[in-house]
Structure formats: structure tokens, C-alpha cells
Protein backbone atom coordinates (compact mmCIF):
# COMPACT_ATOMS: atom_id res chain seq x y z
CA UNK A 1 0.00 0.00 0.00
CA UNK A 2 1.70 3.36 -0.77
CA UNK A 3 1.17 6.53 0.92
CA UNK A 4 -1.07 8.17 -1.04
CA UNK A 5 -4.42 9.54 0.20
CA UNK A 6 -6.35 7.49 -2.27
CA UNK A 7 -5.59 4.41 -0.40
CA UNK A 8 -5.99 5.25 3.21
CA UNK A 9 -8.56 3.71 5.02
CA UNK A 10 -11.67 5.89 5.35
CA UNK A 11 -13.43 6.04 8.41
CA UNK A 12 -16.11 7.36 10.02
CA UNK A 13 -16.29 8.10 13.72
CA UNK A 14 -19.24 7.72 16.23
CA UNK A 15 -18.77 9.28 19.22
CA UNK A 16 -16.74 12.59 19.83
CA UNK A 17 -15.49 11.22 23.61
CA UNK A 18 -12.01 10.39 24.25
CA UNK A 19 -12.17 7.34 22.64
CA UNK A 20 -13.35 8.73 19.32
CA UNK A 21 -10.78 11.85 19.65
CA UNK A 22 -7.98 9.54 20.45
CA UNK A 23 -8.30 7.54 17.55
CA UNK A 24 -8.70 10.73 15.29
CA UNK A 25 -5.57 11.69 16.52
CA UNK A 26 -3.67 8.48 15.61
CA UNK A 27 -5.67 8.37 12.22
CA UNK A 28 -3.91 11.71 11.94
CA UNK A 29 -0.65 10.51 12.46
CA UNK A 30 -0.96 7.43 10.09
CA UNK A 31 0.25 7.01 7.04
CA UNK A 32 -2.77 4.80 6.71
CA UNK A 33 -5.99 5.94 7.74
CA UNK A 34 -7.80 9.04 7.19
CA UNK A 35 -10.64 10.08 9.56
CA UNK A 36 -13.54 12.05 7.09
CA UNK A 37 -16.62 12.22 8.74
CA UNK A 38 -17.35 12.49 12.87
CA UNK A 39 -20.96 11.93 14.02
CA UNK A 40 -22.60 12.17 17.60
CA UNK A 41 -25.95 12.29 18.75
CA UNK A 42 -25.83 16.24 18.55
CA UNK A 43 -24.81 18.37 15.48
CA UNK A 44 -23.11 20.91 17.80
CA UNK A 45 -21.18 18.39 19.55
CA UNK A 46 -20.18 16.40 16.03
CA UNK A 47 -18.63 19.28 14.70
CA UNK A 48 -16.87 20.44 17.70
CA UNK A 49 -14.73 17.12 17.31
CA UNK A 50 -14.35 17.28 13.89
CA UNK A 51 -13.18 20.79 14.54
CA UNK A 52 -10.81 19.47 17.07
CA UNK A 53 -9.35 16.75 15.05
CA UNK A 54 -9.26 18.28 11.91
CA UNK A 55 -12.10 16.11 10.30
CA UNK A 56 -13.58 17.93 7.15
CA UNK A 57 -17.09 16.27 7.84
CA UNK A 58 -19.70 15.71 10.48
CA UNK A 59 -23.06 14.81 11.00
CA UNK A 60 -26.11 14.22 13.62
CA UNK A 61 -27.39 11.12 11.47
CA UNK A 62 -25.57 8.04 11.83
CA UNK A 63 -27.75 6.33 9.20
CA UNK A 64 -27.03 8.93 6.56
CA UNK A 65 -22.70 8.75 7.70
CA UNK A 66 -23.67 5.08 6.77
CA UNK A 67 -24.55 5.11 3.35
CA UNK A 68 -21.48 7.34 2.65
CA UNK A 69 -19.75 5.79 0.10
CA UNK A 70 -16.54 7.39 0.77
CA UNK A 71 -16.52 5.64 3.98
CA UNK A 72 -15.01 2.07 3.92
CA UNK A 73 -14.93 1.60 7.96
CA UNK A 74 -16.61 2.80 11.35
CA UNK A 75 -15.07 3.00 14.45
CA UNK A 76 -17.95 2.74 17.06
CA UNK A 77 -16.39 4.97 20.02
CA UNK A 78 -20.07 5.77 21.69
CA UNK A 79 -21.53 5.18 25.18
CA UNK A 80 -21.76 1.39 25.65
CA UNK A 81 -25.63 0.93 25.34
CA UNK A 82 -25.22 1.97 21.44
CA UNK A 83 -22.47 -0.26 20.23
CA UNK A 84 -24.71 -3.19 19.57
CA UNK A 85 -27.08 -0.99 17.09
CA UNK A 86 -23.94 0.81 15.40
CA UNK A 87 -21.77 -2.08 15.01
CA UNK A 88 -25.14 -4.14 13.33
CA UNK A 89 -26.12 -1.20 11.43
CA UNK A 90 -22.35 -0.70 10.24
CA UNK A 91 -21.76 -4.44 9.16
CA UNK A 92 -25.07 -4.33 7.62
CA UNK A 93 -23.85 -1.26 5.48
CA UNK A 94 -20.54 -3.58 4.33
CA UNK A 95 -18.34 -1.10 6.61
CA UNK A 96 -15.55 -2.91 8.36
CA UNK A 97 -15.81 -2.32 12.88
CA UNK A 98 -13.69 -1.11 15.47
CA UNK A 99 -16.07 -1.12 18.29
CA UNK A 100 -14.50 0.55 21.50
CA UNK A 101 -14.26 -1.88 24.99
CA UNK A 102 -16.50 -3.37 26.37
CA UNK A 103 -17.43 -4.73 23.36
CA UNK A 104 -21.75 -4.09 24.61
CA UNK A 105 -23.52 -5.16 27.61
CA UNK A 106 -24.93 -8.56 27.22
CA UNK A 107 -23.61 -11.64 25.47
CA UNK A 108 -26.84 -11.31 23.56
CA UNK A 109 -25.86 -8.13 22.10
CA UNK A 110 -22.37 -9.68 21.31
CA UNK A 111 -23.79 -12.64 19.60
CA UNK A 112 -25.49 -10.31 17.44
CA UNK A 113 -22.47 -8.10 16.45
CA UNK A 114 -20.34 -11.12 15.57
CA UNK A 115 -23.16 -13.00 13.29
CA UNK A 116 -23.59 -9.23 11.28
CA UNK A 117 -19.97 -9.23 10.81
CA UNK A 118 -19.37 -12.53 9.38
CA UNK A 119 -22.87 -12.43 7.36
CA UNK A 120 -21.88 -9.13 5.95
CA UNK A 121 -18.43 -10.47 5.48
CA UNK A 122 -16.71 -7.43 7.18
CA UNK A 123 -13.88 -7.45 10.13
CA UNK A 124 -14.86 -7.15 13.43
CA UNK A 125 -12.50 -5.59 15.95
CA UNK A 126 -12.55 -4.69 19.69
CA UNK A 127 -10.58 -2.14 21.10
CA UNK A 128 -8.81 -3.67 23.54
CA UNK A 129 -5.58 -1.18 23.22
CA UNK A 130 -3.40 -2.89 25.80
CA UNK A 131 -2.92 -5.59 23.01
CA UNK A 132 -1.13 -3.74 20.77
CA UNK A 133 1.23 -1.46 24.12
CA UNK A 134 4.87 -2.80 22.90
CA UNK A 135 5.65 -4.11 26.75
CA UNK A 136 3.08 -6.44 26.38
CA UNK A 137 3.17 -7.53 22.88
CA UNK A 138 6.85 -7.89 24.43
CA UNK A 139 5.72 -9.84 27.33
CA UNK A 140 3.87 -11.94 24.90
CA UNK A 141 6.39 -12.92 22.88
CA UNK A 142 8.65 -14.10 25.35
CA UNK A 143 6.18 -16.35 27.38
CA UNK A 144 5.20 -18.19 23.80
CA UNK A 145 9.09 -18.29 23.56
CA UNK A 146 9.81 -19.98 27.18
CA UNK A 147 11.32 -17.64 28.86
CA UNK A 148 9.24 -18.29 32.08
CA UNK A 149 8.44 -21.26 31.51
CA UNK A 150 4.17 -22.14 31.96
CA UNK A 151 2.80 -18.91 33.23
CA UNK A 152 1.09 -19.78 36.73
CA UNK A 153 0.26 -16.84 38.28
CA UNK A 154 -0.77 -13.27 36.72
CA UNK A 155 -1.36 -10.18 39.26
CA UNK A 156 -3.33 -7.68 37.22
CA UNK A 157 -4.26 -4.14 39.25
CA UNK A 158 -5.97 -1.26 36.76
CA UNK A 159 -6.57 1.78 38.96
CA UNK A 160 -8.09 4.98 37.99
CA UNK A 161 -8.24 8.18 39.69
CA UNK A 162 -11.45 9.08 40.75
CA UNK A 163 -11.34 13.01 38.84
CA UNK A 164 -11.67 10.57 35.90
CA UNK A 165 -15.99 10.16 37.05
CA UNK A 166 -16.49 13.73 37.54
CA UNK A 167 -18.66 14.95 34.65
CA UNK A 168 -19.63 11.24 33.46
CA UNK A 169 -23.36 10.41 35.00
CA UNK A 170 -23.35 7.96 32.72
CA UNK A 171 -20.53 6.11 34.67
CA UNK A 172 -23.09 3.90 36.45
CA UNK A 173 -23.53 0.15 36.64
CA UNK A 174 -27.11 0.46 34.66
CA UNK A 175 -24.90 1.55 31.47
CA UNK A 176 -21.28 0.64 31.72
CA UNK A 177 -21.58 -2.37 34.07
CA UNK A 178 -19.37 -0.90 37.16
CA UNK A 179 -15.30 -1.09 36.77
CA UNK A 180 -15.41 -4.52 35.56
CA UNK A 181 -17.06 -4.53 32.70
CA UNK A 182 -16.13 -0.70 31.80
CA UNK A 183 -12.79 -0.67 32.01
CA UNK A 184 -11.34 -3.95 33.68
CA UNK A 185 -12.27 -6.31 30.23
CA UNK A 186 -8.66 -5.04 29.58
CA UNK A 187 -7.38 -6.74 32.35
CA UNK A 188 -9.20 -9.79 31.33
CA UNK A 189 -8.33 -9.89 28.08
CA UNK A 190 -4.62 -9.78 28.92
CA UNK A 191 -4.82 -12.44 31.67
CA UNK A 192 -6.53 -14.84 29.28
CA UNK A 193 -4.31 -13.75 26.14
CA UNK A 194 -1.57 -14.38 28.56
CA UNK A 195 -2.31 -17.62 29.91
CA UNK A 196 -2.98 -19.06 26.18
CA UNK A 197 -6.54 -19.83 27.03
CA UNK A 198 -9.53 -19.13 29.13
CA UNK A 199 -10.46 -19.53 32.64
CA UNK A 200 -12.36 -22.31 34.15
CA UNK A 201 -14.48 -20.76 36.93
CA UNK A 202 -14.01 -17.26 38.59
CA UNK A 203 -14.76 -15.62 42.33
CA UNK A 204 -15.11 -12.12 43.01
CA UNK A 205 -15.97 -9.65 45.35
CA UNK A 206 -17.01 -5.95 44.56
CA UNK A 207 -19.32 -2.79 45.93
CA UNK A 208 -19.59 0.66 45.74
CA UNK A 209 -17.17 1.68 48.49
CA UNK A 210 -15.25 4.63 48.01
CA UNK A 211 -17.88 7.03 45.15
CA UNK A 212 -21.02 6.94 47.88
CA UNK A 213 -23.08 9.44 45.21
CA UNK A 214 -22.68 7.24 42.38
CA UNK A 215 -24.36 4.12 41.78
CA UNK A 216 -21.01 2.98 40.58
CA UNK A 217 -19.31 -0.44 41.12
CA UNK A 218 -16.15 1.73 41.84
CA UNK A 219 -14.19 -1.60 43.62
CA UNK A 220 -13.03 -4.82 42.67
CA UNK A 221 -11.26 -8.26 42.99
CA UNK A 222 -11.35 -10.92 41.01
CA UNK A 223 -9.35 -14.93 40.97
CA UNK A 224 -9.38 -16.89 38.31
CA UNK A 225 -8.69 -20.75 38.26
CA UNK A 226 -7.41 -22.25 35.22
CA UNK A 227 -6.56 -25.46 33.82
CA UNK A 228 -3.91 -26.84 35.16
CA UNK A 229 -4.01 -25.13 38.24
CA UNK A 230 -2.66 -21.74 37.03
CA UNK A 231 -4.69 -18.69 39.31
CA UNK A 232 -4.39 -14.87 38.46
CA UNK A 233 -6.02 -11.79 40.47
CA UNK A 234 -7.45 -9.12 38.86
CA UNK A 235 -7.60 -5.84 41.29
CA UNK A 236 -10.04 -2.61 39.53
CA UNK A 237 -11.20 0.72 40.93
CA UNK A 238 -11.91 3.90 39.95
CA UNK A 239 -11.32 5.61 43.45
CA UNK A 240 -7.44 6.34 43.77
CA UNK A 241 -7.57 10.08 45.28
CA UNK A 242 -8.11 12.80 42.32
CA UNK A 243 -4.84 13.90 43.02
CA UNK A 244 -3.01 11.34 42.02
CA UNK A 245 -0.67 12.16 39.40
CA UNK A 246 -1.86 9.30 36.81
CA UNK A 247 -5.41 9.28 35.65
CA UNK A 248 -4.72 5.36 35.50
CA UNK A 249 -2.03 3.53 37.18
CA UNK A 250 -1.66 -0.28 35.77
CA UNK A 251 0.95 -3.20 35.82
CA UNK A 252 1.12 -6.54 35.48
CA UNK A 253 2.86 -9.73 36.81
CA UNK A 254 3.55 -12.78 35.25
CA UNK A 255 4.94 -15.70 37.48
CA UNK A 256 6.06 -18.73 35.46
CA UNK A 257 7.78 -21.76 36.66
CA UNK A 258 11.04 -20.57 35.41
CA UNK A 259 11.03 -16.84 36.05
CA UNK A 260 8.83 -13.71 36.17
CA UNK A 261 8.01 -11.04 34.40
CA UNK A 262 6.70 -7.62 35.43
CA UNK A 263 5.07 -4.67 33.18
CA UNK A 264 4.94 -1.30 35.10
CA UNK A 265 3.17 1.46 33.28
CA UNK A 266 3.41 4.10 36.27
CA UNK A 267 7.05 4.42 35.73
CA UNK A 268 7.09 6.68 32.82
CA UNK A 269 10.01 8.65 31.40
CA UNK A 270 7.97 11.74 31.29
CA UNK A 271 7.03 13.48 34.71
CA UNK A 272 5.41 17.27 34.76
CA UNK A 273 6.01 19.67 38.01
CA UNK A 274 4.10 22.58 38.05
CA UNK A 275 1.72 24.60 39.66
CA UNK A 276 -0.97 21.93 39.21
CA UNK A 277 1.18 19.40 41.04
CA UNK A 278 3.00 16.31 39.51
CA UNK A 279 1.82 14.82 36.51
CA UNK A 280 2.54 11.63 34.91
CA UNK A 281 2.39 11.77 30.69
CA UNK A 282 1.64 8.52 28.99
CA UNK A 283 4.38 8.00 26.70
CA UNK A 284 4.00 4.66 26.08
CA UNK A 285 0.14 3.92 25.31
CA UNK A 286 -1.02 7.51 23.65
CA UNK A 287 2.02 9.91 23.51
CA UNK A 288 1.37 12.91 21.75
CA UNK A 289 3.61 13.95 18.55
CA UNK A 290 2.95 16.63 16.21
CA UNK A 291 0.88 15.20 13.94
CA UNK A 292 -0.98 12.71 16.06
CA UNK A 293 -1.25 10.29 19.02
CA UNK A 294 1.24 7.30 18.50
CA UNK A 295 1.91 4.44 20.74
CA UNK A 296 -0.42 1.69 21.58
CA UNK A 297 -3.05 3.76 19.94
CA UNK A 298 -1.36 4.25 16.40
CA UNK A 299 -0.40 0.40 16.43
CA UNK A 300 -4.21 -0.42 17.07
CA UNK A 301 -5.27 1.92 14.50
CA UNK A 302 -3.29 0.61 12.14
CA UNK A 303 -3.32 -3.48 12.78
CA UNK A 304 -7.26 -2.90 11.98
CA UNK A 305 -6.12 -0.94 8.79
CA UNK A 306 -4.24 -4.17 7.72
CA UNK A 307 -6.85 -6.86 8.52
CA UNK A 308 -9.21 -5.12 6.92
CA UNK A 309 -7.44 -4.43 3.95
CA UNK A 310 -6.45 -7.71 4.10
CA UNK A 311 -9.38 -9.31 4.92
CA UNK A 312 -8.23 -10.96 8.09
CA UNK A 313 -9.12 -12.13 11.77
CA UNK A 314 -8.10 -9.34 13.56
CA UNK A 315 -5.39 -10.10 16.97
CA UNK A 316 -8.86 -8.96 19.20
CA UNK A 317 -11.99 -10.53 17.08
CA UNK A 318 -15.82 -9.82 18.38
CA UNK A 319 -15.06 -13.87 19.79
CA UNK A 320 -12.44 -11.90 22.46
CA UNK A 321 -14.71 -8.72 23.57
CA UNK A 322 -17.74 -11.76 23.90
CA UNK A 323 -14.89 -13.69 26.40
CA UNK A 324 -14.10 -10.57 28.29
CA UNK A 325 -17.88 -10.09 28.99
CA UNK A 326 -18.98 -13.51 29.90
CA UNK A 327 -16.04 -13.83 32.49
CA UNK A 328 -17.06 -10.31 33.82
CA UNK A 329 -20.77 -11.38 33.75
CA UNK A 330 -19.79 -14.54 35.82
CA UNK A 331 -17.70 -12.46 38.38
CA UNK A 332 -20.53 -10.09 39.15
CA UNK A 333 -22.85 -13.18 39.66
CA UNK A 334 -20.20 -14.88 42.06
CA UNK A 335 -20.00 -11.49 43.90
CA UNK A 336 -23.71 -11.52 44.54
CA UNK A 337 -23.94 -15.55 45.32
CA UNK A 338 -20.70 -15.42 47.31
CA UNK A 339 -19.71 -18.65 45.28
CA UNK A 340 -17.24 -19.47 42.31
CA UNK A 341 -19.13 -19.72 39.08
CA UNK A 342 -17.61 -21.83 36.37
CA UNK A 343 -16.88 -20.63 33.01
């Protein structure tokens, strides 16, 4: 594929978030991908991101962004409760998905997204970003090399500060499923990529325990039992203090039974001082360049580019977002039984 703008991908964007603006970015720094149209519920709001990422189209109606046929892909960036719909309506349209994590909120919904895909004959990606972060594509690659040995044990913690809530009412179990499902299918999907396979039964325990005024699942732990013994604990929460100086502090470790390895994405080379405090910059998963986000983001951009150009299973299929949910549906059912639910 050359550079030429003629053969980018073309993409349209739902959702003007952080999500959607994110991936703009990248699409901006990408040789290529080309972002042309955004689209959001409002027409004010669409064209303030397309403003923002220097898109040269937006829109209000996601049906009409559809039946563009300058568009050969959508990335599905909206609130949760909409990605079934959009991802359907997309496939439906012969556009090619990226639908942000978690992949919906019911294994109903993601039964229905993967059979549109593969009866439309388009890809079907999930955005699970921490696939495509070079420590742990590194981390990958040396566990399928034997550098551990047989993984064991995985620790997983994800931990978000809680200034990330403030201004999102819709961060509430009725619509993103508490932490779990909202942001701690990453952890789930790495644990299970990880380990080579999934999990044979799960316990958990979670609450609201820290975010009182939200009806927010803002704790929780979570022990998986695999076969052949191997165990890994996943620890979520959106309540570190809001002035902590990472929005999200996250590492893994891997214990195998001939050595370890540990991923630690709060030590970052870049640390801010100023008169807002210390801040930590990202410079590993989105780091900001001139022309665009690059990092984990670009390289998740871009592997969707390729497979759907290509016309191949993607590294994170609709088959991996429907995993993360089930084993996140399971924990939140042995957190209200008090017993281990198999998988």
C-alpha cells in the first residue's frame, strides 16, 4: 500500500469522547488511515470534534454517515448501550468495525455483532488497546518463547483516579456495568491472552465503596482458576484520590515456573512539576507527537487498517470482547452468590 491519500482507510467516527478523539488523533498521524466524517448524537457536539481533530465532515445522522460511500470503515467509540445498534447497522452497510471496549452489555448483544460481521463479510475488531502497548506484545512474545516457563500466576491491578468520574453520569452500573465490565475487560483480556486460554471458573468480590453518590461499582477483585491449576487476580477501581498524578495507574505480573516477568506502566520517562502538582504523561500507550497520538493507539489503529485491507481475523476478534464479557458477567454473579461460578 503506498502513501497516497487514495488508499488510506476511510473512516467514520461515532462518538466525539475520548475514545473517538484519540483515535482521530492516531488516524492523523498514520500514514494509513484518514478520519472524514465524525458523528454524535448532537450536530453541535459532532462538529466540535471534527473541529478538534481536523475532520472535514460531520453529522447528527448516523444512518445517513452510513450510506457514505466514501466511507469504507466505522469506528464505534459511543456510550456502551449503542455499540450493539452501530456495530449491526455498520456491518449491515458492508463497513468494516472497530467497536471501543466493552465490546456491549450482554452476550446477547455480542452474539449479534459477531453473526452481522461474518454475514456481511466485514472485520470485526474490539478495542482492547493494551494488546497492541509494545511491553506487552513484548511480554507476549517471550512467554510463547519460554522464557518463564508455563505462566502460573498473573497479578493484574488497573486503577483509575477518581477526577476521571467527575462529569460522566453515565458512569453507572445500569450503562457501563461498574469497573469490571467498563474498564477492567482489559485486564481480562490480557490475563486470558496471557495464559494461552480461558479460565475455568471465577470468584469475586465488589461494591460501591469509596464514590457513595454514584451508583457505581467503583471496587473490585477478582481470581481466576485455570486449567492446570494456574490462578491470576485481577484488582479494579476507579477511586485512587483525584490527586493522584496518573489518571490510570496499571501493571502486570507474570509468574512462570522458570522466572517472572513484570510490566509497570506508572514508571514513565515523562514526569510534569508545576503549579498543578505532579503529573505523569503517557508515553507509552497515547504519547502525543505533532501530527498525532502514536503508541499503543497508532499500532491499534493501524493493525485494523491491515486486517481489513487484508481481509483478516483481527489479533482482538468480536469472539475476544464476547470472552471478556462472559467472564465479567460470571464475576458479578459470584460477587452476589458469594460462590465461584464456572466458566
Amino acid at each position: 500500500m503506498s502513501e497516497s491519500s487514495s488508499e488510506k482507510l476511510r473512516i467514520g467516527i461515532v462518538g466525539g469522547g475520548k475514545a473517538g478523539r484519540t483515535f482521530a488523533s492516531a488516524a492523523n498521524a498514520s500514514a494509513l488511515a484518514e478520519v472524514v466524517t465524525f458523528c454524535t448524537t448532537r450536530e453541535k457536539s459532532a462538529r466540535e470534534a471534527a473541529k478538534a481533530c481536523g475532520v472535514p465532515n460531520w453529522t447528527a445522522d448516523y444512518e445517513s454517515m452510513l450510506q457514505e460511500r466514501a466511507i469504507d470503515a466505522v469506528i464505534v467509540a459511543s456510550p456502551d448501550k449503542f455499540h450493539c445498534k452501530q456495530t449491526v447497522m455498520a456491518a449491515r452497510a458492508g463497513k468494516h468495525v472497530l467497536c471501543e471496549k466493552p465490546m456491549c452489555r450482554s452476550l446477547k448483544e455480542a452474539d449479534q455483532m459477531i453473526a452481522a460481521a461474518k454475514k456481511n463479510k466485514v472485520i470485526l475488531m474490539i478495542g482492547f488497546t493494551e494488546r497492541y502497548n509494545h511491553p506487552c506484545v513484548d511480554a507476549k512474545r517471550r512467554i510463547d518463547a519460554g522464557e518463564i516457563g508455563t505462566p502460573k500466576m498473573i497479578l493484574a491491578r488497573r486503577c483509575h483516579s477518581r477526577s476521571v468520574v467527575r462529569g460522566r453520569e453515565w458512569l453507572n452500573d445500569r450503562e457501563t456495568g461498574g469497573v469490571l465490565s467498563f474498564v477492567g475487560t482489559h485486564n481480562i483480556d490480557l490475563i486470558c491472552w496471557f495464559m494461552g486460554r480461558k479460565p475455568r471458573r471465577v470468584y469475586a468480590e465488589m461494591g460501591n465503596l469509596i464514590l457513595k453518590d454514584r451508583k457505581f461499582t467503583d471496587c473490585a477483585v477478582m481470581t481466576l482458576k485455570f486449567e492446570g491449576g494456574a490462578v491470576a487476580t485481577l484488582y479494579e477501581t476507579f477511586s485512587y484520590p483525584a490527586a493522584y498524578p496518573a489518571s490510570v495507574d496499571r501493571n502486570l505480573e507474570i509468574l512462570g515456573d522458570k522466572g517472572v516477568i513484570k510490566l509497570d506502566f506508572m514508571s514513565q520517562p515523562l514526569t510534569t512539576f508545576s503549579e498543578q502538582g505532579q503529573q505523569l504523561g503517557d508515553s507509552i500507550t497515547w504519547p502525543i507527537e505533532e501530527r498525532g497520538v502514536k503508541g499503543a493507539a497508532l499500532a491499534e489503529l493501524e493493525h485494523f487498517v491491515q486486517c481489513a485491507r487484508e481481509n483478516r481475523t483481527p489479533l482482538t476478534p468480536g469472539e475476544s470482547g464476547k470472552l471478556a464479557l462472559r467472564i465479567a458477567e460470571a464475576a458479578r454473579r459470584a460477587a452476589r452468590t458469594g460462590k465461584a461460578i464456572a466458566i
